[in-house]
N, C-alpha and C. Protein backbone atom coordinates (compact mmCIF):
# COMPACT_ATOMS: atom_id res chain seq x y z
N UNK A 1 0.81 -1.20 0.00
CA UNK A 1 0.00 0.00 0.00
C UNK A 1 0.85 1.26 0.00
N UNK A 2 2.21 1.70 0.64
CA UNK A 2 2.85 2.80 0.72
C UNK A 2 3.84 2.61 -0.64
N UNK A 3 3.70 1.84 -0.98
CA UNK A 3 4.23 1.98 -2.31
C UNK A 3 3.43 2.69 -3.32
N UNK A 4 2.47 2.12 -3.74
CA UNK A 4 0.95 2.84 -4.56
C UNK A 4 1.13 4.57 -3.82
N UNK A 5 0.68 4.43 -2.59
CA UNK A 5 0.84 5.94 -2.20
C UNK A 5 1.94 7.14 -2.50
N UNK A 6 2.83 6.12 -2.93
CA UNK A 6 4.51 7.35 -3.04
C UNK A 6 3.90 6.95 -4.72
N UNK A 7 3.96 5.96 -5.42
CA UNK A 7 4.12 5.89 -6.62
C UNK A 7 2.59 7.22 -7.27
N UNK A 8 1.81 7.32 -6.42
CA UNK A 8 0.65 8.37 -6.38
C UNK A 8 0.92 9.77 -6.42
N UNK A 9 1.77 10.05 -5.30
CA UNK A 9 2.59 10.67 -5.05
C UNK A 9 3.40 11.22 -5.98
N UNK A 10 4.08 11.04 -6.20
CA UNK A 10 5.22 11.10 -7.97
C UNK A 10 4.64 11.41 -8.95
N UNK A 11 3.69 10.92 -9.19
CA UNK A 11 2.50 11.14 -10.49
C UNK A 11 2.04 12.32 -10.01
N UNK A 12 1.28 12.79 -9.00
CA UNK A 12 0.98 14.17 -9.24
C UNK A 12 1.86 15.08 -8.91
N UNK A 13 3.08 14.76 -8.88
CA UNK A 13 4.02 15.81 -8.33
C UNK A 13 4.12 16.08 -9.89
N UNK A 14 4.65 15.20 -10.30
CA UNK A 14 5.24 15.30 -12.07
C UNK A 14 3.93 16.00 -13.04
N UNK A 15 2.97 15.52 -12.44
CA UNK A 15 1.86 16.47 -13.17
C UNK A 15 1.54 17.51 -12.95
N UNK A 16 1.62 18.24 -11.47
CA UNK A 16 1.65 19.46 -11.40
C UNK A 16 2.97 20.56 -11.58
N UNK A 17 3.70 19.43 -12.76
CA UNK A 17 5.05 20.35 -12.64
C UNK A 17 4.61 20.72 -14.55
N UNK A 18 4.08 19.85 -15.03
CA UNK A 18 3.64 19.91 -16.52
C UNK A 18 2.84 20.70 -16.51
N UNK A 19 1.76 20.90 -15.60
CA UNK A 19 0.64 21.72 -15.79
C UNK A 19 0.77 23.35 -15.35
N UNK A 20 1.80 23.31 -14.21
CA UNK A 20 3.04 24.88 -14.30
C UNK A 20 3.96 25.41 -15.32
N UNK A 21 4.43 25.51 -16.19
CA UNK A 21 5.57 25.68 -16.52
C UNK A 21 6.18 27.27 -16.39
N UNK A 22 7.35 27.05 -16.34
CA UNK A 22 7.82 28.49 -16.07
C UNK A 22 7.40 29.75 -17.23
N UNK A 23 7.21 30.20 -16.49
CA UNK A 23 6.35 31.59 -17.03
C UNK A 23 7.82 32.47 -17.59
N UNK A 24 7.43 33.55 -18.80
CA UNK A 24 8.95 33.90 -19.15
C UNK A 24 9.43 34.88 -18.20
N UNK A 25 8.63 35.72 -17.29
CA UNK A 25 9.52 35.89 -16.14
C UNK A 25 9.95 35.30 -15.09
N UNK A 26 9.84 34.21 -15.34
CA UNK A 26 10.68 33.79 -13.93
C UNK A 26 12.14 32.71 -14.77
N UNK A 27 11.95 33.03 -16.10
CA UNK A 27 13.04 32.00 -16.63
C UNK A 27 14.56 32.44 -16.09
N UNK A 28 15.20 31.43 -15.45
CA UNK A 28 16.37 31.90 -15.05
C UNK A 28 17.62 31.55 -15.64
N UNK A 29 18.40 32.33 -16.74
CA UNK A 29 19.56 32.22 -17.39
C UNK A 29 20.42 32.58 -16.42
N UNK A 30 21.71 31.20 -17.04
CA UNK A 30 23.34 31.31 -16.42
C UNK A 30 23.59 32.56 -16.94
N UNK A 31 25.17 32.88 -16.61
CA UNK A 31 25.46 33.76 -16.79
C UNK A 31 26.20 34.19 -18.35
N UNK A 32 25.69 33.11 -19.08
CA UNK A 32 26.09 33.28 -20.64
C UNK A 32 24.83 32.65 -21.27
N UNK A 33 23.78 32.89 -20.71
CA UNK A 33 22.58 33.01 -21.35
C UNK A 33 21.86 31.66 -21.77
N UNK A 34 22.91 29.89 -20.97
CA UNK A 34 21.52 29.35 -20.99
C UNK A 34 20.50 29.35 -19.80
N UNK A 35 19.63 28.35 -20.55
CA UNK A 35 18.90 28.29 -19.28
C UNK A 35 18.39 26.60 -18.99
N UNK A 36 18.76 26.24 -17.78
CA UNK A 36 19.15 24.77 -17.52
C UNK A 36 18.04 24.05 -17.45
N UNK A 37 16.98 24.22 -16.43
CA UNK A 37 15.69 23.46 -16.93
C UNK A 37 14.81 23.51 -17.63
N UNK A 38 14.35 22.34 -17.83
CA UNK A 38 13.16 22.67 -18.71
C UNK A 38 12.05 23.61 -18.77
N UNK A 39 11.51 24.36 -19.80
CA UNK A 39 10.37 25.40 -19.55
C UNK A 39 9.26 24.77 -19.05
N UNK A 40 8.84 23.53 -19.50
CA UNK A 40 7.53 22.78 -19.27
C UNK A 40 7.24 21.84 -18.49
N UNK A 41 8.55 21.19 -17.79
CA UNK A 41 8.60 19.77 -17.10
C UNK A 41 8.72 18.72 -18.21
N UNK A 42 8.38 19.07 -19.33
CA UNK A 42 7.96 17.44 -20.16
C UNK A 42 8.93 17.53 -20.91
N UNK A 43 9.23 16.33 -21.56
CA UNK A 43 10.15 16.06 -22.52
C UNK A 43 9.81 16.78 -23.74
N UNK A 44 10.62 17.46 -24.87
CA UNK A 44 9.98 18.06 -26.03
C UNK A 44 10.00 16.46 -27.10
N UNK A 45 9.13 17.44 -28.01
CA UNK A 45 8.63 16.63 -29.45
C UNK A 45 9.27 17.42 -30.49
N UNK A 46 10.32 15.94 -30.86
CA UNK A 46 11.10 16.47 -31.87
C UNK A 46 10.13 17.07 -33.75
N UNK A 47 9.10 16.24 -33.70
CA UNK A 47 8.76 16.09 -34.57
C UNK A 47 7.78 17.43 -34.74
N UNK A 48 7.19 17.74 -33.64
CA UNK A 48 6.46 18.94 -33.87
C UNK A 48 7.01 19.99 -33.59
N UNK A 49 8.86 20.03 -32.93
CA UNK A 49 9.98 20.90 -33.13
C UNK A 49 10.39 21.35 -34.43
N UNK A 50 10.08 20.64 -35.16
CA UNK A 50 10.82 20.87 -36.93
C UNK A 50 9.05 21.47 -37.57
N UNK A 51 7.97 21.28 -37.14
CA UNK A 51 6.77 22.00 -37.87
C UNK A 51 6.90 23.11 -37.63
N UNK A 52 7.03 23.02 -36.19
CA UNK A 52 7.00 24.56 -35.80
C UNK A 52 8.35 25.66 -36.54
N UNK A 53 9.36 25.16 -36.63
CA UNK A 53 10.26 25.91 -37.38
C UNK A 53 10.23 25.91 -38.96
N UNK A 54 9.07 25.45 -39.27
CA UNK A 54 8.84 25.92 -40.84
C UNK A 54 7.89 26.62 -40.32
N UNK A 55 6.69 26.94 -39.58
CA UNK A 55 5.36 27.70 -39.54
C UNK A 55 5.71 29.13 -39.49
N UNK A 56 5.33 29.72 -40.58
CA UNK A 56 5.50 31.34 -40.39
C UNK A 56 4.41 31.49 -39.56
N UNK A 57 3.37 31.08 -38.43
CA UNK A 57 2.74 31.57 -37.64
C UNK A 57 3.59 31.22 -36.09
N UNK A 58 4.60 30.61 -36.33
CA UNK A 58 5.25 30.47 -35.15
C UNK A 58 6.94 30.45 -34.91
N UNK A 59 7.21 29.64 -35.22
CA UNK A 59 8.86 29.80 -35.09
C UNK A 59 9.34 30.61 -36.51
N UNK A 60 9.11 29.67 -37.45
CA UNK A 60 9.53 30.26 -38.89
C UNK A 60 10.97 30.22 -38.83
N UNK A 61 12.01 29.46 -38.33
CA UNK A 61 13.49 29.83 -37.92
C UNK A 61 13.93 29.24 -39.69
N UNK A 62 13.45 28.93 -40.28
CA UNK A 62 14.38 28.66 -41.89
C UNK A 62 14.01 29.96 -42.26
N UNK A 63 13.52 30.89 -41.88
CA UNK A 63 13.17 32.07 -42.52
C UNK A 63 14.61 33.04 -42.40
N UNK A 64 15.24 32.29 -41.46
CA UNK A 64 16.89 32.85 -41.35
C UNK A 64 17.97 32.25 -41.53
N UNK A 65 17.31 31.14 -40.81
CA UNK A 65 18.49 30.12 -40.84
C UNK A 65 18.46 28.40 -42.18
N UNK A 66 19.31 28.25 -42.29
CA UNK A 66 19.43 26.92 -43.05
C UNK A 66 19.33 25.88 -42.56
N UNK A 67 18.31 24.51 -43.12
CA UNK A 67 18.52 23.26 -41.98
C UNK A 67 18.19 22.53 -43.01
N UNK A 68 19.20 21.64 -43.64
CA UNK A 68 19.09 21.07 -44.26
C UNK A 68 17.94 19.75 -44.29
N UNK A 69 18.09 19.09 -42.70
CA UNK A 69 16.91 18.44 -42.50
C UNK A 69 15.68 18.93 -42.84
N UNK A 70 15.60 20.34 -43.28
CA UNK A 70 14.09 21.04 -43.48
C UNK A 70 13.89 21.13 -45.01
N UNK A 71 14.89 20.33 -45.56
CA UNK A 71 14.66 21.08 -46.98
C UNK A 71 13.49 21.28 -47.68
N UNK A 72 12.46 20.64 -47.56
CA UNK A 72 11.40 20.38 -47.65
C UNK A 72 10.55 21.71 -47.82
N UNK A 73 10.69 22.58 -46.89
CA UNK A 73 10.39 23.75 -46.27
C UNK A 73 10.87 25.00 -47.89
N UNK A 74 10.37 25.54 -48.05
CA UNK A 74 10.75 26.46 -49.32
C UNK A 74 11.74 27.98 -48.19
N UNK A 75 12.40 28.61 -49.12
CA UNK A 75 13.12 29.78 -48.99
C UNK A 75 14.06 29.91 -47.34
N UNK A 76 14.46 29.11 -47.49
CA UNK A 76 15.74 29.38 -46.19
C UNK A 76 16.46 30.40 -46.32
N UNK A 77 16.91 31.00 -45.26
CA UNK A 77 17.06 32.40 -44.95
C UNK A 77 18.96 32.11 -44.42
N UNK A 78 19.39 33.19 -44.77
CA UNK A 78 20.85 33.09 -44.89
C UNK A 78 21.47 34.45 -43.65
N UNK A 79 20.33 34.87 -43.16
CA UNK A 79 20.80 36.03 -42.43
C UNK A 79 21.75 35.18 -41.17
N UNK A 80 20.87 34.16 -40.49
CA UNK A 80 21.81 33.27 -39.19
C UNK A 80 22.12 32.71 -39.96
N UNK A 81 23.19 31.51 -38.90
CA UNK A 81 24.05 30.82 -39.18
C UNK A 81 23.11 29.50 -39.31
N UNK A 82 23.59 28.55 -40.21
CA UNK A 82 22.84 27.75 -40.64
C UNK A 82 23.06 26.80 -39.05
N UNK A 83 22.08 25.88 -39.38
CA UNK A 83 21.15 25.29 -37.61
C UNK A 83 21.87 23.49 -38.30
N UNK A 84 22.73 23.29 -39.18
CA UNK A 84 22.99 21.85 -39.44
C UNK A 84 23.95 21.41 -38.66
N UNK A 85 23.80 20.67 -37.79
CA UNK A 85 24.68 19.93 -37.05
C UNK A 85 25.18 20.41 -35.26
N UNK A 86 23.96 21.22 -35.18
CA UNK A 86 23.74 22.40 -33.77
C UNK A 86 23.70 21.36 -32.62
N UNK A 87 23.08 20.25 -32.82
CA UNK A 87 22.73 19.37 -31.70
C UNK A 87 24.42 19.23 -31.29
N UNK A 88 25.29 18.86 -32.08
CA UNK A 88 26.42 18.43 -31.80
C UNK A 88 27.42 19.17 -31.07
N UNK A 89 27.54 20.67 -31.55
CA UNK A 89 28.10 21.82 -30.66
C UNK A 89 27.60 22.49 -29.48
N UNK A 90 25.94 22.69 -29.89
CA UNK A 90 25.18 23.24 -28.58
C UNK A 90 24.96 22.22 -27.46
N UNK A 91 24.66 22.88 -26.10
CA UNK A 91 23.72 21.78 -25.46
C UNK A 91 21.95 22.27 -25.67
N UNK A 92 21.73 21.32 -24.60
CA UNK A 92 20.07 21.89 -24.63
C UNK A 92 19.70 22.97 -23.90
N UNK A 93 20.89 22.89 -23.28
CA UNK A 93 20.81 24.44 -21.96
C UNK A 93 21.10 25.36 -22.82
N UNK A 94 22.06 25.60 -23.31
CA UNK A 94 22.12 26.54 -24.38
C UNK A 94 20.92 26.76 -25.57
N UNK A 95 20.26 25.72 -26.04
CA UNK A 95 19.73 26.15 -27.27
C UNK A 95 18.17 26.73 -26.44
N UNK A 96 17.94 26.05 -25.46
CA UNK A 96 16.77 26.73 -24.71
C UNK A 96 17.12 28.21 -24.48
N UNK A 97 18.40 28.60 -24.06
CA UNK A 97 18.30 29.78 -23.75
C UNK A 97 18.58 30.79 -24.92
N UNK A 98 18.58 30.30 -26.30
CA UNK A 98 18.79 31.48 -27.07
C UNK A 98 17.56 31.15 -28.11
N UNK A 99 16.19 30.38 -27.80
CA UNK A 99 15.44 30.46 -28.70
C UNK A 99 14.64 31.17 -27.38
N UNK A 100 14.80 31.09 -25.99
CA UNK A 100 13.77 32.22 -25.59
C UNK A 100 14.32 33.24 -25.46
N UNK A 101 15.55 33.98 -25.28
CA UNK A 101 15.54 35.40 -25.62
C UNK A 101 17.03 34.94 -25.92
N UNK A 102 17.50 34.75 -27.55
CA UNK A 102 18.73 35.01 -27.71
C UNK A 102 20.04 35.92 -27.44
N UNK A 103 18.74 37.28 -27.03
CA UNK A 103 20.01 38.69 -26.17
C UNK A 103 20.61 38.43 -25.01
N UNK A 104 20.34 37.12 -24.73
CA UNK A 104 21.01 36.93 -23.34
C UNK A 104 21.99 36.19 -23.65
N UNK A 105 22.32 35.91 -24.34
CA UNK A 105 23.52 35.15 -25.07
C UNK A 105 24.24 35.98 -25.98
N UNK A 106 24.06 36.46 -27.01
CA UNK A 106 24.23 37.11 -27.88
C UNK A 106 23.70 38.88 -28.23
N UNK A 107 24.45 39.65 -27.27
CA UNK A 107 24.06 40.91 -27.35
C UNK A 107 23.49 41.66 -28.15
N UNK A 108 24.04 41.81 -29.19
CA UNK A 108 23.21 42.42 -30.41
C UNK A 108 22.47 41.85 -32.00
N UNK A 109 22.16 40.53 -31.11
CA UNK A 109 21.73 39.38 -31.99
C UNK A 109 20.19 40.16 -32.38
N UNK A 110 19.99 39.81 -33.98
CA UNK A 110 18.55 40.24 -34.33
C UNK A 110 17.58 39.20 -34.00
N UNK A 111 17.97 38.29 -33.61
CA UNK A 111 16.73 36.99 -33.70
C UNK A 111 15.84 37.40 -32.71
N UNK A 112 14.47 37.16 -32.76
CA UNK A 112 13.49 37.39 -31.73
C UNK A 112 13.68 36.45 -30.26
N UNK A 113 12.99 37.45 -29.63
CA UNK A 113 12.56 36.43 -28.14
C UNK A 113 11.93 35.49 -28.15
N UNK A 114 11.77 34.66 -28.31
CA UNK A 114 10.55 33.71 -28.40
C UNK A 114 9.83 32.93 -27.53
N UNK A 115 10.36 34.14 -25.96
CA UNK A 115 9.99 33.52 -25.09
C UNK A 115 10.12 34.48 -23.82
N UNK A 116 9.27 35.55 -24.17
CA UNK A 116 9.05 36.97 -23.59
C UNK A 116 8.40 37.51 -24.09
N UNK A 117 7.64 38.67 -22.69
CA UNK A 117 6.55 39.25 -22.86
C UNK A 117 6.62 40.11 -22.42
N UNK A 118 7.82 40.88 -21.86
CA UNK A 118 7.76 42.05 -21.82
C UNK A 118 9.55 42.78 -21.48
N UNK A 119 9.59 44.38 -21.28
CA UNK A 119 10.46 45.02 -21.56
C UNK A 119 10.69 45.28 -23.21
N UNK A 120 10.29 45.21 -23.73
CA UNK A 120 9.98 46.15 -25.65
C UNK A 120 9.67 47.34 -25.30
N UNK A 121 10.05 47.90 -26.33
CA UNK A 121 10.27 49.19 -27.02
C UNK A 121 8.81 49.25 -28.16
N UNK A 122 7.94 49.85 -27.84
CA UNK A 122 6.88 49.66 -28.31
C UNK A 122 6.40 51.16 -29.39
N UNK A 123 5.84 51.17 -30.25
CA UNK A 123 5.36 52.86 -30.72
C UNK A 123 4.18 53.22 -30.62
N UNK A 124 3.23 53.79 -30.28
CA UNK A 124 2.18 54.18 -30.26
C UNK A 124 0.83 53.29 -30.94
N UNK A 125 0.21 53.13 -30.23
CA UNK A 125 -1.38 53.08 -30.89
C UNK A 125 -1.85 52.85 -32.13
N UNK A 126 -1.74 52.19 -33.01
CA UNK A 126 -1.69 52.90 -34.31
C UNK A 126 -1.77 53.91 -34.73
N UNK A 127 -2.78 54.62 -35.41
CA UNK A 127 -2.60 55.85 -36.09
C UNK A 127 -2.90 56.90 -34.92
N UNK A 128 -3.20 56.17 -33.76
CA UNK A 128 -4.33 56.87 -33.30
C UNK A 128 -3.77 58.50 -32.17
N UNK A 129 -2.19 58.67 -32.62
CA UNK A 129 -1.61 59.64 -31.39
C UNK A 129 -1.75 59.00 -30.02
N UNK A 130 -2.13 57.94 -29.00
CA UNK A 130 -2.38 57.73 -28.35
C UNK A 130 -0.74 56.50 -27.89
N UNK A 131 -0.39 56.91 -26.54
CA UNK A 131 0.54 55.72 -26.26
C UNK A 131 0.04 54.24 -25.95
N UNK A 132 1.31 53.66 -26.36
CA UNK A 132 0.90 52.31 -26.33
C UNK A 132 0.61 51.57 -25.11
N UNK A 133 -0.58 50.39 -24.93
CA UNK A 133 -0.58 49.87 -23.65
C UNK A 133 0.59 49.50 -23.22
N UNK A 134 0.78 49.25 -21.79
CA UNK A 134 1.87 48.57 -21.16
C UNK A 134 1.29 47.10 -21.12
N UNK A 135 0.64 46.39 -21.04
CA UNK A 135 0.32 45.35 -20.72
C UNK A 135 1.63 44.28 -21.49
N UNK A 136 1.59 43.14 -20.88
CA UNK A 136 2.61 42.66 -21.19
C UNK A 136 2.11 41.54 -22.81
N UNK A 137 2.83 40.99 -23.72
CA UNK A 137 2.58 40.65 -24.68
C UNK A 137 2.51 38.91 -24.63
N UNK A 138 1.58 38.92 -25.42
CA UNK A 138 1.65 36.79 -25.23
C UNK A 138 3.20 36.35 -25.76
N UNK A 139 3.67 35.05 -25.51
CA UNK A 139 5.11 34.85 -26.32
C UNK A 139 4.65 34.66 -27.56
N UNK A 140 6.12 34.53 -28.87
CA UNK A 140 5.63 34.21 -29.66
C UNK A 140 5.56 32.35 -29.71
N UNK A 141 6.07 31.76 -28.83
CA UNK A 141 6.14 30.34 -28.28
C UNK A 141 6.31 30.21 -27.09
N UNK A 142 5.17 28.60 -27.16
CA UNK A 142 4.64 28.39 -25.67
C UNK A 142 6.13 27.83 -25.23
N UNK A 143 6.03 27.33 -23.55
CA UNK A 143 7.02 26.57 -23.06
C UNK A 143 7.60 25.30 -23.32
N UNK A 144 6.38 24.30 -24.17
CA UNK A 144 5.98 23.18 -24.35
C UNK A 144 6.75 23.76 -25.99
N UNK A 145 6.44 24.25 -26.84
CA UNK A 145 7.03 24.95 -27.88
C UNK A 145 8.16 25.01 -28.10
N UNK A 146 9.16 25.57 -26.97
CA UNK A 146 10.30 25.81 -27.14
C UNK A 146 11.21 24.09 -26.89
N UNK A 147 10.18 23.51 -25.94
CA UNK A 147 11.15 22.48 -25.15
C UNK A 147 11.09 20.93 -26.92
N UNK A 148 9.72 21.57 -27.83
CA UNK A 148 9.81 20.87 -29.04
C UNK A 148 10.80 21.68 -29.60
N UNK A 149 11.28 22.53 -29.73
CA UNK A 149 11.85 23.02 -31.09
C UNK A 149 13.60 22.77 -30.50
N UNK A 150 13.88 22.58 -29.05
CA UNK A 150 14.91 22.25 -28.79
C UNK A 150 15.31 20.59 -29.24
N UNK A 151 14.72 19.78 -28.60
CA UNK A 151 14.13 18.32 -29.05
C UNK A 151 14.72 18.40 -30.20
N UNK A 152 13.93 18.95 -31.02
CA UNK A 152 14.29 18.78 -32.94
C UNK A 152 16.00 18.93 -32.83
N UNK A 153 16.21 20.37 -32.31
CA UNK A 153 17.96 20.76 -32.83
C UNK A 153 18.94 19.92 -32.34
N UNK A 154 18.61 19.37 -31.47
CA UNK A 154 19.30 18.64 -30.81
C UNK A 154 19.40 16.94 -31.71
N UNK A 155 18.51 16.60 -32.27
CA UNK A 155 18.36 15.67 -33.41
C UNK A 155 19.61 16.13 -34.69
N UNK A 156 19.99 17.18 -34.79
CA UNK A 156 20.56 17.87 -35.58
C UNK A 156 22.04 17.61 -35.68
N UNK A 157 23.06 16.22 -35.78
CA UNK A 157 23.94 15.72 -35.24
C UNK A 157 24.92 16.14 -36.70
N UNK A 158 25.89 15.91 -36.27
CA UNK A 158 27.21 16.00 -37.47
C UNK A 158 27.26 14.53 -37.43
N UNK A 159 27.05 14.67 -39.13
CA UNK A 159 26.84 12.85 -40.13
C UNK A 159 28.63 12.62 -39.59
């Protein structure tokens, strides 16, 4: 019986750690910008890591970068450094921490946050003369999001 109870135990611990995930302010980067645990608790999905980096409604990362595994994907983007063989040089601590805010790694890197919602530089209202809300902004990827699109790069090995 105290077995069942701890093994009970464990299960909702682990589930209420999936059903939290760290919110992008409380994400805590080393001091060269990764960041060591997971955003979500759960393991990522490699496979819906590589959709999401063709979706121009979400990652869109061939839109800069090259991945040959993506070829599939039309118009790869040459501005970053191509993403072939990243699993092998990066870790996962690292690649987590520069797909949610690459400026913490890379100072004057153009790549987006993709995992922040606030501190921007915002312009007005539209047309309207009026300043912009402060409210803070949704990410452009969830936690569960990032921990797939790491998953994928990390698949990303030197043949």
């Amino acid at each position: 019986m105290k077995l069942t109870g701890i093994s009970a135990a464990i299960v909702l611990c682990a589930s209420a750690a999936i059903a939290n995930p760290v919110t992008p302010g409380e994400v805590t980067y080393d001091e060269y910008g990764a960041v060591a645990t997971s955003l979500s608790g759960a393991p990522g999905d490699p496979e819906n890591g590589a959709a999401i980096m063709v979706n121009r409604g979400k990652g869109n990362c061939v839109a800069c970068h090259a991945v040959t595994a993506l070829n599939d994907a039309p118009f790869h983007g040459e501005v970053g450094p191509t993403l072939d063989g990243i699993g092998g040089y990066r870790t996962e601590e690292e690649l987590r921490g520069i797909i949610a805010n690459a400026k913490m790694m890379f100072e004057g890197t153009i790549m987006p946050a993709f995992y922040k919602t606030s501190g921007f530089i915002r312009p007005g209202d539209g047309y309207t003369g009026k300043a912009a809300k402060e409210e803070d902004l949704t990410p452009i990827l969830s936690a569960q999001e990032i921990e797939d699109v790491v998953a994928f790069l990390m698949t990303l090995q030197d043949s």
